[in-house]
PDB file of N, CA and C in Angstrom:
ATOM      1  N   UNK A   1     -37.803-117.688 105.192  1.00  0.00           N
ATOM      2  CA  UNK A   1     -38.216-118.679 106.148  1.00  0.00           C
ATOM      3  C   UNK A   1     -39.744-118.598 106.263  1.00  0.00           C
ATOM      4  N   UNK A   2     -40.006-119.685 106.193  1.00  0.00           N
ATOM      5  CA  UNK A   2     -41.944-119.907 106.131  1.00  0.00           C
ATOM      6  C   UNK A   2     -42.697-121.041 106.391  1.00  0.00           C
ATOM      7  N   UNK A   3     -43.238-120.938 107.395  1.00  0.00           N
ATOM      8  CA  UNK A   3     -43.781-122.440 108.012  1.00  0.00           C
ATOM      9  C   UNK A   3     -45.114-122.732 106.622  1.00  0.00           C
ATOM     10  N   UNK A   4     -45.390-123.881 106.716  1.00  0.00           N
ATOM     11  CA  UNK A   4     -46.523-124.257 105.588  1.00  0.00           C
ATOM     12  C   UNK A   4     -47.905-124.144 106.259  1.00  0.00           C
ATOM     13  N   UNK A   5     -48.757-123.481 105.813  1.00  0.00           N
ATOM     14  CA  UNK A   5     -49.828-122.774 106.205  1.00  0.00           C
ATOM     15  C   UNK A   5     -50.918-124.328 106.326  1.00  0.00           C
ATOM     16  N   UNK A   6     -50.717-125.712 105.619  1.00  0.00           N
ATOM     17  CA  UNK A   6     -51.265-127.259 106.870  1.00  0.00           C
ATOM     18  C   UNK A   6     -50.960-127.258 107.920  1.00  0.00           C
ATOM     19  N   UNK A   7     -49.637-127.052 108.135  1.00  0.00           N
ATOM     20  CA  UNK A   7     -49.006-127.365 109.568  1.00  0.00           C
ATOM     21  C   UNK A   7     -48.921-126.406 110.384  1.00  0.00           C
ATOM     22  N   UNK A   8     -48.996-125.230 109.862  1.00  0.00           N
ATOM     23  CA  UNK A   8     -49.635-123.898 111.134  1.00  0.00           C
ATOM     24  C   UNK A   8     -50.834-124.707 111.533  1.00  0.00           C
ATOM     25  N   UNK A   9     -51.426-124.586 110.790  1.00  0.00           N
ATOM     26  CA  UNK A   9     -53.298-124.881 110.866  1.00  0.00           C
ATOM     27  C   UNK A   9     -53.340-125.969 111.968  1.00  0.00           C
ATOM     28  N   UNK A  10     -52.287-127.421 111.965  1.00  0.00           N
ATOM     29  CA  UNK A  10     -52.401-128.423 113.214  1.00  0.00           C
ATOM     30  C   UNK A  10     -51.750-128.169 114.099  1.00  0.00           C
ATOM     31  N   UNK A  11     -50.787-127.298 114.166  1.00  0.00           N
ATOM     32  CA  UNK A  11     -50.018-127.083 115.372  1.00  0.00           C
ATOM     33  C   UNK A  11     -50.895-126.626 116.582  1.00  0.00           C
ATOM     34  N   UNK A  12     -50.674-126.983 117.780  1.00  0.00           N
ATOM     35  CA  UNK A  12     -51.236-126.696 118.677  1.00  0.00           C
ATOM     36  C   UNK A  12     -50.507-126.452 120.079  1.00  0.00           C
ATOM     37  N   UNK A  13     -50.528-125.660 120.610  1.00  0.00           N
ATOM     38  CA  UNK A  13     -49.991-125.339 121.974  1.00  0.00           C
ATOM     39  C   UNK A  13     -49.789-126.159 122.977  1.00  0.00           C
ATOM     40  N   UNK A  14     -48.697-127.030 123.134  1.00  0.00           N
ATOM     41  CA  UNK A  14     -48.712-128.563 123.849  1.00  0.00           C
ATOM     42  C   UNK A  14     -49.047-128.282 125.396  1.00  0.00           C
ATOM     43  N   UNK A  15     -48.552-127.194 125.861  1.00  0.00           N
ATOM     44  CA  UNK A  15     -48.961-126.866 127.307  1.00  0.00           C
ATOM     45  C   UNK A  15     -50.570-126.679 127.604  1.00  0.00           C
ATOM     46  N   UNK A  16     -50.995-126.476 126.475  1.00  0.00           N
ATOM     47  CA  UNK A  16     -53.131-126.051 126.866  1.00  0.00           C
ATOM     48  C   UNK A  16     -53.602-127.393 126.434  1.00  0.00           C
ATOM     49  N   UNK A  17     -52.645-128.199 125.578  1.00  0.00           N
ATOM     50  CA  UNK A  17     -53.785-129.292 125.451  1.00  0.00           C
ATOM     51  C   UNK A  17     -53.526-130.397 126.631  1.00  0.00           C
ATOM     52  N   UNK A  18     -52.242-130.267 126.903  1.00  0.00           N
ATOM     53  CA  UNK A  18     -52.368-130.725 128.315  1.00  0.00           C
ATOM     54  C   UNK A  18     -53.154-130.391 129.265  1.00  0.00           C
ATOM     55  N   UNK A  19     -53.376-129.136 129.755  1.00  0.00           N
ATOM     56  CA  UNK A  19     -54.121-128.743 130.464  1.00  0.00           C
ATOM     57  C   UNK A  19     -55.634-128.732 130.503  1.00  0.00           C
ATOM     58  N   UNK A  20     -56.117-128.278 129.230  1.00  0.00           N
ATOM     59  CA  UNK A  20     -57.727-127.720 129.138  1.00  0.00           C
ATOM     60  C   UNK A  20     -57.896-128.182 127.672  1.00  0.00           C
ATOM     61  N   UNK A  21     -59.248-127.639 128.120  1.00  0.00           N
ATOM     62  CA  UNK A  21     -59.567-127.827 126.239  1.00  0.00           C
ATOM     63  C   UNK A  21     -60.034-126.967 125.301  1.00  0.00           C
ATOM     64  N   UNK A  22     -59.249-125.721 126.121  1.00  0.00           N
ATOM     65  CA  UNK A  22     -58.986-124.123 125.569  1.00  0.00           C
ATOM     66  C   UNK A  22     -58.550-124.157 124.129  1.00  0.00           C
ATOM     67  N   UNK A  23     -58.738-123.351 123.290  1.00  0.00           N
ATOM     68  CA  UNK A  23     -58.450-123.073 122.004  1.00  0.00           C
ATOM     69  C   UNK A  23     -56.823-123.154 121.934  1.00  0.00           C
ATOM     70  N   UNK A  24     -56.272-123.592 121.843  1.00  0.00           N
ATOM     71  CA  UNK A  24     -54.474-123.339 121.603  1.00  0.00           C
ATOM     72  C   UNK A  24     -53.974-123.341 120.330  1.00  0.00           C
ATOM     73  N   UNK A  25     -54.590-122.537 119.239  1.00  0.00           N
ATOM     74  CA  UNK A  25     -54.200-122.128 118.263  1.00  0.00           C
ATOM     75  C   UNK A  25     -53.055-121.134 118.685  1.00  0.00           C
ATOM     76  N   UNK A  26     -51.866-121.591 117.661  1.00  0.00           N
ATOM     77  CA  UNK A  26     -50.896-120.608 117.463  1.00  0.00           C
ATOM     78  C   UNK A  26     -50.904-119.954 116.441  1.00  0.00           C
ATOM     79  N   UNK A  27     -50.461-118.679 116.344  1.00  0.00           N
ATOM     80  CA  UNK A  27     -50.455-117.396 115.700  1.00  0.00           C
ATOM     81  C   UNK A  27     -48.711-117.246 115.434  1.00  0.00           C
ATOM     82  N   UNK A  28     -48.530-117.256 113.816  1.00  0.00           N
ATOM     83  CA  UNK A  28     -47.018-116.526 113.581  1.00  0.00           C
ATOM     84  C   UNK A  28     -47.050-115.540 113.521  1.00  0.00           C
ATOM     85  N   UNK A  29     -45.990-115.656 114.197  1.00  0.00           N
ATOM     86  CA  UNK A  29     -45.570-113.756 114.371  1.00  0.00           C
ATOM     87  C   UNK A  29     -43.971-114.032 113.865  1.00  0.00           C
ATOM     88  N   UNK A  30     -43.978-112.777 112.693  1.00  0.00           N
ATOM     89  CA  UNK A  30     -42.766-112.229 112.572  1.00  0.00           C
ATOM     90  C   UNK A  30     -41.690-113.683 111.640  1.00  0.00           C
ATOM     91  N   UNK A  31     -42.975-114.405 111.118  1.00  0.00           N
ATOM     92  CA  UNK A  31     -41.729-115.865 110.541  1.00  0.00           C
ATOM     93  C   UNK A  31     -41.385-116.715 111.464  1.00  0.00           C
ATOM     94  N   UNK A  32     -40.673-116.126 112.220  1.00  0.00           N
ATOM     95  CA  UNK A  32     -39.855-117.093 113.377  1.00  0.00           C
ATOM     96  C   UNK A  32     -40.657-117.317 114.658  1.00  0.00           C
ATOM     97  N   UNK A  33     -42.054-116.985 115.049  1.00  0.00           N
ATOM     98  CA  UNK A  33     -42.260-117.261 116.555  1.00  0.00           C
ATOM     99  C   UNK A  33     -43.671-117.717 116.489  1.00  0.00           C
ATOM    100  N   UNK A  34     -44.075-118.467 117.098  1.00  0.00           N
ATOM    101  CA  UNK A  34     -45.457-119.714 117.353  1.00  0.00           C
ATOM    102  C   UNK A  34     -45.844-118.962 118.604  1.00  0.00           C
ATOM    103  N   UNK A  35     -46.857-117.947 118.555  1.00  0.00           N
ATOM    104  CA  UNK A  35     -47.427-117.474 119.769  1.00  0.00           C
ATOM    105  C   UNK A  35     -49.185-118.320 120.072  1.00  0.00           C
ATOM    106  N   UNK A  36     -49.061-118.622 121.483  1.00  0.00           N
ATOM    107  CA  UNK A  36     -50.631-119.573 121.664  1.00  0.00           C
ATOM    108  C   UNK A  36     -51.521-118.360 121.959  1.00  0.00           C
ATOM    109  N   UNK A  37     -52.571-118.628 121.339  1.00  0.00           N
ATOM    110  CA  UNK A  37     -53.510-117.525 121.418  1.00  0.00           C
ATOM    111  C   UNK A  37     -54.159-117.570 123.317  1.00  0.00           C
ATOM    112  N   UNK A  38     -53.747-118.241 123.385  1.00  0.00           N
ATOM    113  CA  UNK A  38     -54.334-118.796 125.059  1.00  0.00           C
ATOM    114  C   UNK A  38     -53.419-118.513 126.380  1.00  0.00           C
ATOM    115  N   UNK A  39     -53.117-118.657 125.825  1.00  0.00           N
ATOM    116  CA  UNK A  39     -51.703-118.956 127.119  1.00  0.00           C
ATOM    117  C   UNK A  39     -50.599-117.952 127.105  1.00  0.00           C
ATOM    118  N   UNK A  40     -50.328-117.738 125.731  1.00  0.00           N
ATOM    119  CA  UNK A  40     -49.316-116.665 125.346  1.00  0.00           C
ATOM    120  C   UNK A  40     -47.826-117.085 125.131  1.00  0.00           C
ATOM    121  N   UNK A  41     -47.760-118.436 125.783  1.00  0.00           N
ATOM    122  CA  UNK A  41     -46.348-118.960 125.264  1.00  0.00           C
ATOM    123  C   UNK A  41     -45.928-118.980 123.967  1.00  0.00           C
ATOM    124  N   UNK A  42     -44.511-118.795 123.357  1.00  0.00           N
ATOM    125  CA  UNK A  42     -43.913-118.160 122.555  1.00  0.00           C
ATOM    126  C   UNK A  42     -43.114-119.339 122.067  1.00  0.00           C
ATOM    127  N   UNK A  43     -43.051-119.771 121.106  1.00  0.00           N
ATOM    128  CA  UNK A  43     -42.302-121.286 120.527  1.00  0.00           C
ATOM    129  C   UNK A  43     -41.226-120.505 119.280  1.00  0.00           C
ATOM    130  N   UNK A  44     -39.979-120.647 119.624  1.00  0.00           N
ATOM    131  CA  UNK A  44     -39.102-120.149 118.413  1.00  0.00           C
ATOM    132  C   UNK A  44     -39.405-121.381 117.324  1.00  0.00           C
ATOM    133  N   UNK A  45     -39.500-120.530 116.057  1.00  0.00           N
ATOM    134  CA  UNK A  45     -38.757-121.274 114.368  1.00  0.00           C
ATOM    135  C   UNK A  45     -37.111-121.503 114.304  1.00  0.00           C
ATOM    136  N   UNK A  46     -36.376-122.567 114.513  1.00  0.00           N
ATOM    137  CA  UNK A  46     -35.079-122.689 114.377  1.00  0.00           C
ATOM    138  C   UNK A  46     -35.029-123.668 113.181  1.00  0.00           C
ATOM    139  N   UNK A  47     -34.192-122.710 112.204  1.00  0.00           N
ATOM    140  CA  UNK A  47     -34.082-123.373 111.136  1.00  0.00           C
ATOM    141  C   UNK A  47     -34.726-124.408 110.548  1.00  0.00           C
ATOM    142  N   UNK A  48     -36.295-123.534 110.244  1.00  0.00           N
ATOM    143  CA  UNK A  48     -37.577-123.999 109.631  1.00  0.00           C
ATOM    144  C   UNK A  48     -38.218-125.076 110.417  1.00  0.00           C
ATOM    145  N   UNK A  49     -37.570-125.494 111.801  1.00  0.00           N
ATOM    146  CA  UNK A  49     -38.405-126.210 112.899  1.00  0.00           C
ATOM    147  C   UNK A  49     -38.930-125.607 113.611  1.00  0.00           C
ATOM    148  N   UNK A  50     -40.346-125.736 113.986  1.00  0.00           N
ATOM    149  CA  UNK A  50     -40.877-125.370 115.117  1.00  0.00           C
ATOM    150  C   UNK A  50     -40.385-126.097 116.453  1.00  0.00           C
ATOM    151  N   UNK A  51     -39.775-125.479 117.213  1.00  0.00           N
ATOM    152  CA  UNK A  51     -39.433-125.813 118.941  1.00  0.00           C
ATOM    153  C   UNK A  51     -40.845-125.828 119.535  1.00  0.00           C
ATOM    154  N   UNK A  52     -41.242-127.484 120.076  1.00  0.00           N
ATOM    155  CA  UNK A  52     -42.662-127.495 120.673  1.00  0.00           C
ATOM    156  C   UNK A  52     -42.342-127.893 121.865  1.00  0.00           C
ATOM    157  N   UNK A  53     -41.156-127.305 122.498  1.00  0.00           N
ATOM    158  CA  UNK A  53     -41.456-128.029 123.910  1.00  0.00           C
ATOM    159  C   UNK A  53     -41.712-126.631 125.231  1.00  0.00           C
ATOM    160  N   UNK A  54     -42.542-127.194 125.964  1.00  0.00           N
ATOM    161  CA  UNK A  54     -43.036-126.169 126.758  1.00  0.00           C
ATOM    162  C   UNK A  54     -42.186-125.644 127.370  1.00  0.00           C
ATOM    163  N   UNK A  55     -40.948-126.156 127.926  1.00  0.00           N
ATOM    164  CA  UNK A  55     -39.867-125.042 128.764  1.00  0.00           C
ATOM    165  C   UNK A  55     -39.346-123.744 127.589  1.00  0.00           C
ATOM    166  N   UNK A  56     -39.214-124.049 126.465  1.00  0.00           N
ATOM    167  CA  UNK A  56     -39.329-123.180 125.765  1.00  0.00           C
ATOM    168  C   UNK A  56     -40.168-122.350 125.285  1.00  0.00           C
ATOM    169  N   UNK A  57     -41.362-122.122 125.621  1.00  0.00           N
ATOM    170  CA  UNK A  57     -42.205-121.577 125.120  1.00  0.00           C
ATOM    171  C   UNK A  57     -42.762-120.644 126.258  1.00  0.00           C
ATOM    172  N   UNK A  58     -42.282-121.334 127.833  1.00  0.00           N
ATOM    173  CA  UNK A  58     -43.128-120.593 128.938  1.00  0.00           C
ATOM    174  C   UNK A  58     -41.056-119.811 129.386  1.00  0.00           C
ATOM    175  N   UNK A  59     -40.422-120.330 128.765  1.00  0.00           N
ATOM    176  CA  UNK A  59     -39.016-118.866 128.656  1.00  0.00           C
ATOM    177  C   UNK A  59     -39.806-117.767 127.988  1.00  0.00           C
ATOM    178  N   UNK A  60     -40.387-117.622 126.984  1.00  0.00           N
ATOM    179  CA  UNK A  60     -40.680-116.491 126.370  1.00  0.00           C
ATOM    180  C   UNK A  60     -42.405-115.925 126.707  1.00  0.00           C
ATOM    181  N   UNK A  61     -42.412-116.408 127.610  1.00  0.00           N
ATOM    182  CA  UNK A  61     -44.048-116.106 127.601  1.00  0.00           C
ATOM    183  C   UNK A  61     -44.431-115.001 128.320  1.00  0.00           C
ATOM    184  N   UNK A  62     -43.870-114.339 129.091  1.00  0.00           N
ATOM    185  CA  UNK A  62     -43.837-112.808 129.893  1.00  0.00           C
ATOM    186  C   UNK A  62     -43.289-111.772 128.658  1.00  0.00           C
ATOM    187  N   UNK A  63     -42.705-112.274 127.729  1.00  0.00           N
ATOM    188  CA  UNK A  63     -42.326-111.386 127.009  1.00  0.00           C
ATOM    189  C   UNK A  63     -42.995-110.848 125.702  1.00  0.00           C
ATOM    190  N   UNK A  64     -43.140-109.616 125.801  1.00  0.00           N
ATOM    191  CA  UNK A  64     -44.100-108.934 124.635  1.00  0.00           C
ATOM    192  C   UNK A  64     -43.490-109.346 123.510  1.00  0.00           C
ATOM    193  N   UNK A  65     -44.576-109.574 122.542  1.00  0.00           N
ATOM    194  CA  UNK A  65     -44.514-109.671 120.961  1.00  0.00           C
ATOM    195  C   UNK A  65     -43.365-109.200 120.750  1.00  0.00           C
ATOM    196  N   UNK A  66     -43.710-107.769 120.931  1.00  0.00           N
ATOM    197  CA  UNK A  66     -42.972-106.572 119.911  1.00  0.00           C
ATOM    198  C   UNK A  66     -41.379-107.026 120.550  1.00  0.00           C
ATOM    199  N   UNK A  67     -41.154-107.451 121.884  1.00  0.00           N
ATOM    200  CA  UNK A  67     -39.673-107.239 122.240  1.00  0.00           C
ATOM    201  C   UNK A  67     -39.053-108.599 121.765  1.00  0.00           C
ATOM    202  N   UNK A  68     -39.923-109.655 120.979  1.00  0.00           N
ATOM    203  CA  UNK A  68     -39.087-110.805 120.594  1.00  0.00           C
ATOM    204  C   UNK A  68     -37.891-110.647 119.756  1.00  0.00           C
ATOM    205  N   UNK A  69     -36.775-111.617 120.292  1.00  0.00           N
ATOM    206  CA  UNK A  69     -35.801-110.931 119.373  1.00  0.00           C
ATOM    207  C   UNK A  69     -36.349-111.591 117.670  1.00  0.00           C
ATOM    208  N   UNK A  70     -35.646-110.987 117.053  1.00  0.00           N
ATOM    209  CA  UNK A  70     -36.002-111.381 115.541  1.00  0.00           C
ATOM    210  C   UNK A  70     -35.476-112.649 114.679  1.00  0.00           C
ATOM    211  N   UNK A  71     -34.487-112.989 115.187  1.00  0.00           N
ATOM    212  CA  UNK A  71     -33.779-114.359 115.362  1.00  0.00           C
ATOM    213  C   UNK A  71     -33.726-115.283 116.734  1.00  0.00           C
ATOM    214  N   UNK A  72     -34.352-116.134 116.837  1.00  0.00           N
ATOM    215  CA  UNK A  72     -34.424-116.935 118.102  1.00  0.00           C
ATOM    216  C   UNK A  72     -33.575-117.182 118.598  1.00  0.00           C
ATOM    217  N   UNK A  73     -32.572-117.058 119.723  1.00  0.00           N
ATOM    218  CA  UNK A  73     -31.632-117.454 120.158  1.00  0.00           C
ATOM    219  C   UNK A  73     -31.383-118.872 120.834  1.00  0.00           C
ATOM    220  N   UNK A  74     -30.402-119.067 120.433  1.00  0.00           N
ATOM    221  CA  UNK A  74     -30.270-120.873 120.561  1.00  0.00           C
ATOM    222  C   UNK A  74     -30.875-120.936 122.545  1.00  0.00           C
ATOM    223  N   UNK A  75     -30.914-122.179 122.892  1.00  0.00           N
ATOM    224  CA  UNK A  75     -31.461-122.632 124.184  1.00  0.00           C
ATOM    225  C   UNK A  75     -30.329-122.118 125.094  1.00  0.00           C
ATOM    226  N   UNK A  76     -30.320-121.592 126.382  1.00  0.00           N
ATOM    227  CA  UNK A  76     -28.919-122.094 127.239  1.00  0.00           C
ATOM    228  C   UNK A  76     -28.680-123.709 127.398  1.00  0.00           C
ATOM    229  N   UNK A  77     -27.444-123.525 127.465  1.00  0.00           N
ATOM    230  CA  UNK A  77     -26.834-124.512 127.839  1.00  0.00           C
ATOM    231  C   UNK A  77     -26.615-125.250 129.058  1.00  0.00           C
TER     232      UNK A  77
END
């Protein structure tokens, strides 16, 4: 699994560009996770999609790198 290193490069942290006009480059971590260098919200890779929506991203955003699980777990229901 491997995002394409164009579309890393435009992806951008939808919650900071809403907000500011802070750097919101995301950083992969681990294949599967879109971390914002800014903010710290956490965007799962589900089956080679990036998940860009902010309730998902501010679920994982208290949570350290290292404790992400390694497979994204689907949304609750």
């Amino acid at each position: 699994m491997s995002i394409n290193p164009d579309l890393l490069e435009k992806l951008r942290c939808p919650a900071c560009v809403q907000q500011s006009d802070e750097d919101s480059r995301l950083d992969l971590v681990n294949e599967v996770w879109l971390v914002c260098q800014h903010c710290d919200r956490k965007y799962p890779i589900r089956d080679d999609i990036p998940v860009m929506l902010i309730d998902e991203g501010s679920r994982w955003q208290s949570t350290p790198v290292a404790e992400l699980p390694a497979v994204p777990p689907e949304p609750a229901v």
